[in-house]
C-alpha atoms as a PDB file:
ATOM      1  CA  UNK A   1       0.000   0.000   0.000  1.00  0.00           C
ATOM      2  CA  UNK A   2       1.161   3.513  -1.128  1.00  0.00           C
ATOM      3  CA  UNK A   3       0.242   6.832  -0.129  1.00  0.00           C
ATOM      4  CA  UNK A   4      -0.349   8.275  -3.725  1.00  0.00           C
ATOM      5  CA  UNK A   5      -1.408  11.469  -5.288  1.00  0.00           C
ATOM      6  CA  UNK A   6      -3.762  11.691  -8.218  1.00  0.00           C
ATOM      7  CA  UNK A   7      -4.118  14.570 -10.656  1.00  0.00           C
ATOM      8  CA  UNK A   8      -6.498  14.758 -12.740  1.00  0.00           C
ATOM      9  CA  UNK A   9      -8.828  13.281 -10.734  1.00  0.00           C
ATOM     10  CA  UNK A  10     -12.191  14.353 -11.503  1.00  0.00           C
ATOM     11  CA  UNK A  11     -11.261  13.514 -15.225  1.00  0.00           C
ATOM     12  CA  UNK A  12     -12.330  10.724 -17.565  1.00  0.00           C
ATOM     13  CA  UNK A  13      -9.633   8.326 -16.674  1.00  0.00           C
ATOM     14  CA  UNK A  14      -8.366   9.797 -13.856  1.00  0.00           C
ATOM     15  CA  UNK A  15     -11.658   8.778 -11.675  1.00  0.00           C
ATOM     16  CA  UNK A  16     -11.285   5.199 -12.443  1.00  0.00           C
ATOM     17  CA  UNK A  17      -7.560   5.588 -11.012  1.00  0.00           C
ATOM     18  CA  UNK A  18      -9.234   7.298  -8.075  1.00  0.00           C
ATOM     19  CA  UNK A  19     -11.568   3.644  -8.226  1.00  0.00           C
ATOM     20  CA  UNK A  20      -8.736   1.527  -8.630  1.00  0.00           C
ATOM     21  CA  UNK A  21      -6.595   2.800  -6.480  1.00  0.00           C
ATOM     22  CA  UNK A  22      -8.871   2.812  -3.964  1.00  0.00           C
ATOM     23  CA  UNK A  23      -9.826  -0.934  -4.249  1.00  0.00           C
ATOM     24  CA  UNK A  24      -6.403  -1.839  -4.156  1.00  0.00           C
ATOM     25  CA  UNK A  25      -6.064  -0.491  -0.920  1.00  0.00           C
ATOM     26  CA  UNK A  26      -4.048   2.795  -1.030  1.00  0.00           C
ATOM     27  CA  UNK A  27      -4.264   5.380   0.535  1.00  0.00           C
ATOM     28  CA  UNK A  28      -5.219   8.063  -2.084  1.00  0.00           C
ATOM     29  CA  UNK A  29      -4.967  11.959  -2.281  1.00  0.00           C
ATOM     30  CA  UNK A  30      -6.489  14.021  -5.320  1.00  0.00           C
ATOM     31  CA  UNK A  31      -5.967  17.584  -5.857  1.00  0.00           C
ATOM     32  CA  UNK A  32      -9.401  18.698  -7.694  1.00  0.00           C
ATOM     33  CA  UNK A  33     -10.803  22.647  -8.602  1.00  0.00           C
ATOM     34  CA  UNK A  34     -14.217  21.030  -7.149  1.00  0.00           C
ATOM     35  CA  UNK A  35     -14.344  18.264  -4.175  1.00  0.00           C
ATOM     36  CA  UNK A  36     -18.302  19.201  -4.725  1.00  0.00           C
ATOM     37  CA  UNK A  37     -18.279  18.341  -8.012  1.00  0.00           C
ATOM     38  CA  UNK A  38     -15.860  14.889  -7.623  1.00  0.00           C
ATOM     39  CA  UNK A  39     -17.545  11.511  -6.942  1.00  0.00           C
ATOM     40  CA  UNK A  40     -14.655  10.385  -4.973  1.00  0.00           C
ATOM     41  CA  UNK A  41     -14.922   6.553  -3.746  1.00  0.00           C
ATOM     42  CA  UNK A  42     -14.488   5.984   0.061  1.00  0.00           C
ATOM     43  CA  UNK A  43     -11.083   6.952   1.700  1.00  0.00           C
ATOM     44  CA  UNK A  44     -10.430   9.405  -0.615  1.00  0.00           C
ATOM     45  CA  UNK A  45      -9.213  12.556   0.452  1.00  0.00           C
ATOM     46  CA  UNK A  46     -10.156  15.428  -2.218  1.00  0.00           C
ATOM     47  CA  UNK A  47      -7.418  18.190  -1.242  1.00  0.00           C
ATOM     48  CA  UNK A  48      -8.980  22.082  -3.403  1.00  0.00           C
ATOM     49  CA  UNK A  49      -6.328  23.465  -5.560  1.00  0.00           C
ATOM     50  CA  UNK A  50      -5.124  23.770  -9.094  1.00  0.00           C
ATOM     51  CA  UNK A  51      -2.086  21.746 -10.216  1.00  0.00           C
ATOM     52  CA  UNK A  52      -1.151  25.066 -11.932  1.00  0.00           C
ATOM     53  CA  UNK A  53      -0.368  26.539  -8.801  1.00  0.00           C
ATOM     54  CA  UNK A  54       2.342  25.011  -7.463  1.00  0.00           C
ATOM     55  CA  UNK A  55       1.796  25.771  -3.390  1.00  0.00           C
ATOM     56  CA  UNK A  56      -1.434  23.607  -4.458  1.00  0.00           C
ATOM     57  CA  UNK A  57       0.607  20.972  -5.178  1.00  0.00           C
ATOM     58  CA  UNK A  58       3.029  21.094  -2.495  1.00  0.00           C
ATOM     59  CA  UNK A  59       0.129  20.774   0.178  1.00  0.00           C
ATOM     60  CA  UNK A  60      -1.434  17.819  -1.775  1.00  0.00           C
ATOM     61  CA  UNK A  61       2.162  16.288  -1.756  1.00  0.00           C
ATOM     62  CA  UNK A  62       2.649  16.391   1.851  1.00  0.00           C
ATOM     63  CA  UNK A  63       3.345  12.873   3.010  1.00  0.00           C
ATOM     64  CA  UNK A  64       2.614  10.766  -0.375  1.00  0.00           C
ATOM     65  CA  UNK A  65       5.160   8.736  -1.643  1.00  0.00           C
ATOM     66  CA  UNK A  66       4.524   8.449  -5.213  1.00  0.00           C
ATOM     67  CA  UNK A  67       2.385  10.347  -7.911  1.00  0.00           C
ATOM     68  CA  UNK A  68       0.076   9.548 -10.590  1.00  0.00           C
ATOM     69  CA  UNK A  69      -1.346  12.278 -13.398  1.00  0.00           C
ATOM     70  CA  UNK A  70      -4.069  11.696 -15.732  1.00  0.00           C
ATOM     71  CA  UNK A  71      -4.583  15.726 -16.272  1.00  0.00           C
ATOM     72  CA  UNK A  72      -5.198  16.669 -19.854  1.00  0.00           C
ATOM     73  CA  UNK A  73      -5.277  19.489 -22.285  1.00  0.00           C
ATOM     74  CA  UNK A  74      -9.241  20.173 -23.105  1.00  0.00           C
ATOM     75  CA  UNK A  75     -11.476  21.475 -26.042  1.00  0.00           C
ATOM     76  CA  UNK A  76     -14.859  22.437 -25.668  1.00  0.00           C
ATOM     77  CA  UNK A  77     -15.763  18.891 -26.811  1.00  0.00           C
ATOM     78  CA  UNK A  78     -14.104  16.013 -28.766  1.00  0.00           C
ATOM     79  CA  UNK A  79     -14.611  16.971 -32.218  1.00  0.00           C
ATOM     80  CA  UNK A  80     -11.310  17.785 -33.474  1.00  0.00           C
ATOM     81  CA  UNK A  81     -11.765  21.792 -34.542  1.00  0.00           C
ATOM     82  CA  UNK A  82     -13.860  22.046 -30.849  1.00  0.00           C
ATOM     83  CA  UNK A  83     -12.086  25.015 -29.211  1.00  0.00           C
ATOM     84  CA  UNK A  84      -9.386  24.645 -27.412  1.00  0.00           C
ATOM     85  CA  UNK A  85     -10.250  26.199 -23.257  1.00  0.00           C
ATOM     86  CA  UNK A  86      -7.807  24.638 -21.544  1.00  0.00           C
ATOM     87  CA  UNK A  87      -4.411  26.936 -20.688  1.00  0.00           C
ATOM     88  CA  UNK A  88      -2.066  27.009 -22.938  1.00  0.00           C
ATOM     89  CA  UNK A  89       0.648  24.303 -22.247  1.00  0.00           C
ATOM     90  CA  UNK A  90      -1.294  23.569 -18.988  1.00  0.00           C
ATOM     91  CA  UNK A  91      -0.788  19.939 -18.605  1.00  0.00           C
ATOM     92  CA  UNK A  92       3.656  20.765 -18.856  1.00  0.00           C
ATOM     93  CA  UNK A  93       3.429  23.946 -16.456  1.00  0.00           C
ATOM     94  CA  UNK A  94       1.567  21.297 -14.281  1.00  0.00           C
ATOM     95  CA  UNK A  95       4.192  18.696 -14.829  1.00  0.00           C
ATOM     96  CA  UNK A  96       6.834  21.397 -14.226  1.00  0.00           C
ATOM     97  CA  UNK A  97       5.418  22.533 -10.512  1.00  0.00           C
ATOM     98  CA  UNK A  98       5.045  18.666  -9.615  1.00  0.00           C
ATOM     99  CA  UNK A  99       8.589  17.573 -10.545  1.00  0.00           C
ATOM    100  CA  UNK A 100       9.636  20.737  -8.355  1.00  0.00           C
ATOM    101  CA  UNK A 101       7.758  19.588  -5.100  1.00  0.00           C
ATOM    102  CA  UNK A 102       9.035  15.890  -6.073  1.00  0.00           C
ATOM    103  CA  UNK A 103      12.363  17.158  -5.567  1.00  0.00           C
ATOM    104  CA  UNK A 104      11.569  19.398  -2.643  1.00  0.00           C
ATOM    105  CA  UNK A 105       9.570  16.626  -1.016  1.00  0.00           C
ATOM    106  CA  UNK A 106      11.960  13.693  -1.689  1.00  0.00           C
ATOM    107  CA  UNK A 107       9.074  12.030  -3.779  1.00  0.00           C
ATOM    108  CA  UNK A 108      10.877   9.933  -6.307  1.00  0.00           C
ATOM    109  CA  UNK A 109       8.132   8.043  -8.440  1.00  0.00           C
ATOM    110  CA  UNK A 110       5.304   9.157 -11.173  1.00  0.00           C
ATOM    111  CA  UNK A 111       3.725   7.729 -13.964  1.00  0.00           C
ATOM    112  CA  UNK A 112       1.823   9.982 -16.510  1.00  0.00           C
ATOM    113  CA  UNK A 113      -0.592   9.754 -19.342  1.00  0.00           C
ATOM    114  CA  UNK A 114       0.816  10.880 -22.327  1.00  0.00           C
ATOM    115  CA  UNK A 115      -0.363  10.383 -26.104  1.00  0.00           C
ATOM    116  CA  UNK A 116       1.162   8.389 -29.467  1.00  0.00           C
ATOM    117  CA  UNK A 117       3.110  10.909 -31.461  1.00  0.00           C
ATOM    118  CA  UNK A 118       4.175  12.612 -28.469  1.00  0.00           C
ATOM    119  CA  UNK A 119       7.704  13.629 -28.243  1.00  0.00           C
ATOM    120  CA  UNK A 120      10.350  11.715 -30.379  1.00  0.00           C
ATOM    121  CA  UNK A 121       7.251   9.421 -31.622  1.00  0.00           C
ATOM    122  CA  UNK A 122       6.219  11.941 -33.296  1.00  0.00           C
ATOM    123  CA  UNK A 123       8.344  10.372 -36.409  1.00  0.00           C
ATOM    124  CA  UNK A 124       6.529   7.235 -36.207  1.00  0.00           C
ATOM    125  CA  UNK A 125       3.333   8.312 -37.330  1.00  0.00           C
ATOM    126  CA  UNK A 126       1.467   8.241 -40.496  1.00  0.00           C
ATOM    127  CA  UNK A 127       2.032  11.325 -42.399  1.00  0.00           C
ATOM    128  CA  UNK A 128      -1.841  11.638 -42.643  1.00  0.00           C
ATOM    129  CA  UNK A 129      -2.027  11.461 -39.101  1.00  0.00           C
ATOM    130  CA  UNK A 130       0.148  14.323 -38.842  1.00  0.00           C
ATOM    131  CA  UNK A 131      -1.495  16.454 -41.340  1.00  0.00           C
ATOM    132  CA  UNK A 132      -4.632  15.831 -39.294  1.00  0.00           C
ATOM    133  CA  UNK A 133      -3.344  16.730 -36.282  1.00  0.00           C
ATOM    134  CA  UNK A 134      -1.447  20.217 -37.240  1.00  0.00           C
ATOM    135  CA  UNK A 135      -4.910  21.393 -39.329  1.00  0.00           C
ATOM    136  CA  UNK A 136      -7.140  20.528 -36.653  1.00  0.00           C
ATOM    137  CA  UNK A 137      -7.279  21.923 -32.570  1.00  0.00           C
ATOM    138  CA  UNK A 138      -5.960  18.839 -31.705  1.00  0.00           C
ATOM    139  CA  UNK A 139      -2.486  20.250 -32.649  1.00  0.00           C
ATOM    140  CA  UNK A 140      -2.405  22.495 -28.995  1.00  0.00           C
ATOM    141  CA  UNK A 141      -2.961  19.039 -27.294  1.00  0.00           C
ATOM    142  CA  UNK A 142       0.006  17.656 -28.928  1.00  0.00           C
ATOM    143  CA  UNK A 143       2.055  20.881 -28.563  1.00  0.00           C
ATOM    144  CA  UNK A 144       1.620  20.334 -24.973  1.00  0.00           C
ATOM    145  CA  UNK A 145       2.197  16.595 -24.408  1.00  0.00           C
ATOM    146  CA  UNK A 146       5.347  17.116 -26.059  1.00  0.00           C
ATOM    147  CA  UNK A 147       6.343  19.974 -24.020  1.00  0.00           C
ATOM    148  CA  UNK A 148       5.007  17.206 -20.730  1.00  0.00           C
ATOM    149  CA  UNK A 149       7.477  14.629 -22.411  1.00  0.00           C
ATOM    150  CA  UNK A 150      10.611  17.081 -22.533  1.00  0.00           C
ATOM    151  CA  UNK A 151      10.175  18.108 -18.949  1.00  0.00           C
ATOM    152  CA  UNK A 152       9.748  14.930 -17.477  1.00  0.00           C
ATOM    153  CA  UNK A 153      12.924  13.457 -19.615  1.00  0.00           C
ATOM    154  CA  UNK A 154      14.769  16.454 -18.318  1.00  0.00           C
ATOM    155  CA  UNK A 155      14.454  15.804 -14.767  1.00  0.00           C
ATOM    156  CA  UNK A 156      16.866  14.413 -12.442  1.00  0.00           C
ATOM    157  CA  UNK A 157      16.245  11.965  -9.287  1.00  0.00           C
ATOM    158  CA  UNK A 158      12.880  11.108 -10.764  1.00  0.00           C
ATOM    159  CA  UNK A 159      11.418   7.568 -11.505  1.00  0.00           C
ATOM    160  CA  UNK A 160       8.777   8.603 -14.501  1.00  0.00           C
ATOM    161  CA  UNK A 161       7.101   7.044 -17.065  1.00  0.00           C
ATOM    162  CA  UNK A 162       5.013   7.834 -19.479  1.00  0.00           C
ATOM    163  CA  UNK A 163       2.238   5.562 -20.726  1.00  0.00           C
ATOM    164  CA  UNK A 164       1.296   6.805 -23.975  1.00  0.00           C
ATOM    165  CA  UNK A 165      -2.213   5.685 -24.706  1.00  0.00           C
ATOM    166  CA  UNK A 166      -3.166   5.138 -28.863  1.00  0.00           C
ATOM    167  CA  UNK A 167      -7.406   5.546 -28.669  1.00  0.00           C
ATOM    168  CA  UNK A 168      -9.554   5.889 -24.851  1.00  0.00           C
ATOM    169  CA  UNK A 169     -12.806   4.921 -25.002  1.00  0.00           C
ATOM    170  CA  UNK A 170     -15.347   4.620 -22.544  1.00  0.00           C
ATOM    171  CA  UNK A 171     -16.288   0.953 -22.103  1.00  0.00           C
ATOM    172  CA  UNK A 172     -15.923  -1.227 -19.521  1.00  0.00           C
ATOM    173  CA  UNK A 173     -13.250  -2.418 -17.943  1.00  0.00           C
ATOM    174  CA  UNK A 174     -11.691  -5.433 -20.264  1.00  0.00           C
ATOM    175  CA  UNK A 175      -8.850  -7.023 -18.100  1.00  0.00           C
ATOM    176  CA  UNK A 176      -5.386  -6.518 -17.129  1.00  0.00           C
ATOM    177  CA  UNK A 177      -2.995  -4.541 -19.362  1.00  0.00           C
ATOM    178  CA  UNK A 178       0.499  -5.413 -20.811  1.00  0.00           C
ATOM    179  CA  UNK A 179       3.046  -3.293 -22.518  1.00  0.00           C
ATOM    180  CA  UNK A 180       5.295  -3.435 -25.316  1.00  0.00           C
ATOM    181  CA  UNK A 181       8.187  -1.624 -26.370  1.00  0.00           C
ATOM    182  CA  UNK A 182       7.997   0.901 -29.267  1.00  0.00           C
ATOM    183  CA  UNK A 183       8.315  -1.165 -32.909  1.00  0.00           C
ATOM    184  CA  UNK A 184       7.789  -4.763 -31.019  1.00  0.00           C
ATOM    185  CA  UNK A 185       4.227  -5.496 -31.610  1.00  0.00           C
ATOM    186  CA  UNK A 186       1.598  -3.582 -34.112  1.00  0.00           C
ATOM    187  CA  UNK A 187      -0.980  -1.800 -31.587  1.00  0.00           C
ATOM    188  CA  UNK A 188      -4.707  -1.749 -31.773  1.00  0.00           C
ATOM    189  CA  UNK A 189      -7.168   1.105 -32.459  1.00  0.00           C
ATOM    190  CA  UNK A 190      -8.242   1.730 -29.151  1.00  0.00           C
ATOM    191  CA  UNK A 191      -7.924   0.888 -25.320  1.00  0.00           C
ATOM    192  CA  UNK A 192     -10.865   1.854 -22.561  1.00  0.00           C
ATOM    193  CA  UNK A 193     -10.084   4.359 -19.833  1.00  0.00           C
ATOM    194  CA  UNK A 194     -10.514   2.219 -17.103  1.00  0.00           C
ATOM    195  CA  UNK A 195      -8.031  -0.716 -18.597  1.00  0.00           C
ATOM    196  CA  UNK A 196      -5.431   2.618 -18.375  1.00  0.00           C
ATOM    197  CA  UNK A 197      -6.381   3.594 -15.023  1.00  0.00           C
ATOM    198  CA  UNK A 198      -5.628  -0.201 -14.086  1.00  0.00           C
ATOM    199  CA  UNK A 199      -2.515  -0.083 -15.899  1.00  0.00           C
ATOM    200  CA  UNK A 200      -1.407   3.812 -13.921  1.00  0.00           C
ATOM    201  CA  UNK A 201      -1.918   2.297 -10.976  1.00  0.00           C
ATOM    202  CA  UNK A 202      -0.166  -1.339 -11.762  1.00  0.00           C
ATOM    203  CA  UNK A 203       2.895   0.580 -13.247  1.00  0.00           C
ATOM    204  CA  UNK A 204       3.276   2.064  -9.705  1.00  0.00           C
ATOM    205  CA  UNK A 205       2.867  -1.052  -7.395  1.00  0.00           C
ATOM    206  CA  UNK A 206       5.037  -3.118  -9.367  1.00  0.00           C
ATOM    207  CA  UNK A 207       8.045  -0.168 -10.288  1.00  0.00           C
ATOM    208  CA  UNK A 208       7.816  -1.263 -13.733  1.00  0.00           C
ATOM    209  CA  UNK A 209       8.715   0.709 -16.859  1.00  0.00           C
ATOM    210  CA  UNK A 210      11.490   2.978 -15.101  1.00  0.00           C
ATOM    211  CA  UNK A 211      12.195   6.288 -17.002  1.00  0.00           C
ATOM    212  CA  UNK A 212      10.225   4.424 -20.235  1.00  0.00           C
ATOM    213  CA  UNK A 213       7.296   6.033 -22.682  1.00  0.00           C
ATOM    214  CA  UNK A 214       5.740   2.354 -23.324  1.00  0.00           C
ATOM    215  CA  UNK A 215       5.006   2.779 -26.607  1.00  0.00           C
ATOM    216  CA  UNK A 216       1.459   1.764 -26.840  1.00  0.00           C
ATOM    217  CA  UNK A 217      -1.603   0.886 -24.498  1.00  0.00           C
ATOM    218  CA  UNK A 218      -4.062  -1.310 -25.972  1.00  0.00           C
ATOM    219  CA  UNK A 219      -5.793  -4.541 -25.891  1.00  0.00           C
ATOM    220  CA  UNK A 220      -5.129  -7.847 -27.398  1.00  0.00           C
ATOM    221  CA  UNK A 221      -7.034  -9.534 -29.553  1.00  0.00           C
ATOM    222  CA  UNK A 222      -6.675 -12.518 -26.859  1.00  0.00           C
ATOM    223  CA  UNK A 223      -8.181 -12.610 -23.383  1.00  0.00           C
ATOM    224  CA  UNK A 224      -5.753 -10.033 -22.010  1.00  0.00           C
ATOM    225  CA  UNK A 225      -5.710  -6.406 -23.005  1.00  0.00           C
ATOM    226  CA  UNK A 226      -2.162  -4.736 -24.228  1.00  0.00           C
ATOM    227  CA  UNK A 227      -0.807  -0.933 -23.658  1.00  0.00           C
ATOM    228  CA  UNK A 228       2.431  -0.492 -25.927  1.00  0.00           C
ATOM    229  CA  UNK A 229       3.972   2.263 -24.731  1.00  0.00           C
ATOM    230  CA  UNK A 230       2.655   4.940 -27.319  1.00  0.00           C
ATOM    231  CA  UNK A 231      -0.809   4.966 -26.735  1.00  0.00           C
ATOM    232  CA  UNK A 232      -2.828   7.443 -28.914  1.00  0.00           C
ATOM    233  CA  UNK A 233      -5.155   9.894 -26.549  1.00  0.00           C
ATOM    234  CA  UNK A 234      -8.907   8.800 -28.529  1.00  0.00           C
ATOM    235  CA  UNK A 235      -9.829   7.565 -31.715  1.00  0.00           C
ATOM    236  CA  UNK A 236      -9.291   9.830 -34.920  1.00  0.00           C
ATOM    237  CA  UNK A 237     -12.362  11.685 -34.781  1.00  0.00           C
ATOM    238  CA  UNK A 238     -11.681  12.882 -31.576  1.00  0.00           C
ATOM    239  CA  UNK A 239      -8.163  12.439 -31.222  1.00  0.00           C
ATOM    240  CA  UNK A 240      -6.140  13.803 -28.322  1.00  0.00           C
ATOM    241  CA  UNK A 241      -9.553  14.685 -26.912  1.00  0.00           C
ATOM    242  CA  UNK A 242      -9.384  15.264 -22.868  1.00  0.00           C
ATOM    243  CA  UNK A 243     -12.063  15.570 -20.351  1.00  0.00           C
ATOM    244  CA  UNK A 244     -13.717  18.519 -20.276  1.00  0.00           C
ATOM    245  CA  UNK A 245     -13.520  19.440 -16.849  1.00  0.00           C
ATOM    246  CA  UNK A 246     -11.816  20.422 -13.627  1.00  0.00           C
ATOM    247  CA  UNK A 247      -8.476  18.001 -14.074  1.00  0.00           C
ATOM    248  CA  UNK A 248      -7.930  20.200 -17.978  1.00  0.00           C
ATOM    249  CA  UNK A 249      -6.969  23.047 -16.244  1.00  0.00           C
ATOM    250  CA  UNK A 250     -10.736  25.110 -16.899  1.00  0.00           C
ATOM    251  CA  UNK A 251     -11.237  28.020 -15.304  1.00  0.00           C
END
């Protein structure tokens, strides 16, 4: 059992970490805009702030031991040309002021979601996809998850990784979750948010996939569910679409 800290809580995926984590017996801090808006399970303790101001963070921090961050960069709705309302480069300020408190707080370990074509994977995908992505709003979303995926590389003392999701969808949970590294295995369309909240949470308890960007999340097309470790953020209609609510950084 860890003492953990969850941002992005009142999100999409981050509430099923809240769930998971919760079942699985740690003891579980999320800093949320909105406790009164945040269905929290049992036990867990919904601490006011914004992860864009970093004395929010610090207070969350106090006492956890390791962090997990499901925060995202928000349109006004999944369709690709929806309006961007989120901060600009919200979700790497964010990343920035929690690495700082890591440091300050001796808090070593903390696994983010991140997005295929994030980063250096941005050469690996179709030059359609790219097109897509730099004509559409989804292109600020991207901007910023490769902005999250330069300052988390960057840091020093830090046990990250990065689980870069290919397509989230909302179904039920499937099953456990492996990964792959990048170029192993071809990845599927799609993996459900709850499967990746499993996975978050797994990644911590069992220190696996130290200073890694698995390539892609996913499921199998056998009984149990795959993330390679570049996992695309939604499907290609709404791709790179986040929550739309108090974990993207609205005001």
């Amino acid at each position: 059992m860890s003492n953990l800290l969850v941002l992005g809580g009142s999100g999409r995926t981050g509430a099923h970490v809240l769930e998971h984590a919760a079942r699985r017996g740690h003891y579980v801090r999320a800093l949320v805009r909105n406790p009164d808006k945040v269905q929290a399970p049992a036990g867990v303790e919904l601490i006011q702030g914004n992860p864009a101001n970093i004395d929010d963070i610090r207070r969350a921090a106090e006492g956890t031991e390791a962090v997990i961050s499901a925060l995202a960069n928000a349109r006004a709705s999944d369709n690709p040309w929806a309006k961007p309302v989120s901060p600009p480069m919200f979700m790497t300020d964010a990343a920035r002021n929690t690495l700082t408190v890591m440091g300050e707080q001796d808090i070593r370990r903390i696994v983010l979601t991140s997005t295929q074509g994030a980063g250096d994977d941005w050469d690996r995908l179709n030059p359609l996809v790219k097109a897509f992505i730099n004509l559409s709003n989804i292109k600020a979303g991207f901007e910023d998850h490769t902005g999250l995926d330069q300052v988390v590389r960057a840091s020093s003392g830090i046990d990250w990784t990065l689980a870069r999701a290919v397509a989230l969808t909302d179904k039920p949970a499937g099953g456990p979750v492996r990964a792959a590294e990048a170029d192993t295995e071809k990845p599927g369309a799609r993996i459900n948010r709850a499967d990746l909240a499993q996975f978050l949470v797994q990644t911590i308890e069992d220190d696996t996939w130290i200073r890694k960007a698995p390539p892609r999340l996913e499921h199998t097309r056998m009984t149990r569910p795959m993330i390679h470790t570049h996992l695309m953020r939604n499907s290609f209609p709404t791709l790179g679409a986040p929550s739309v609510d108090g974990d993207a950084g609205l005001e």
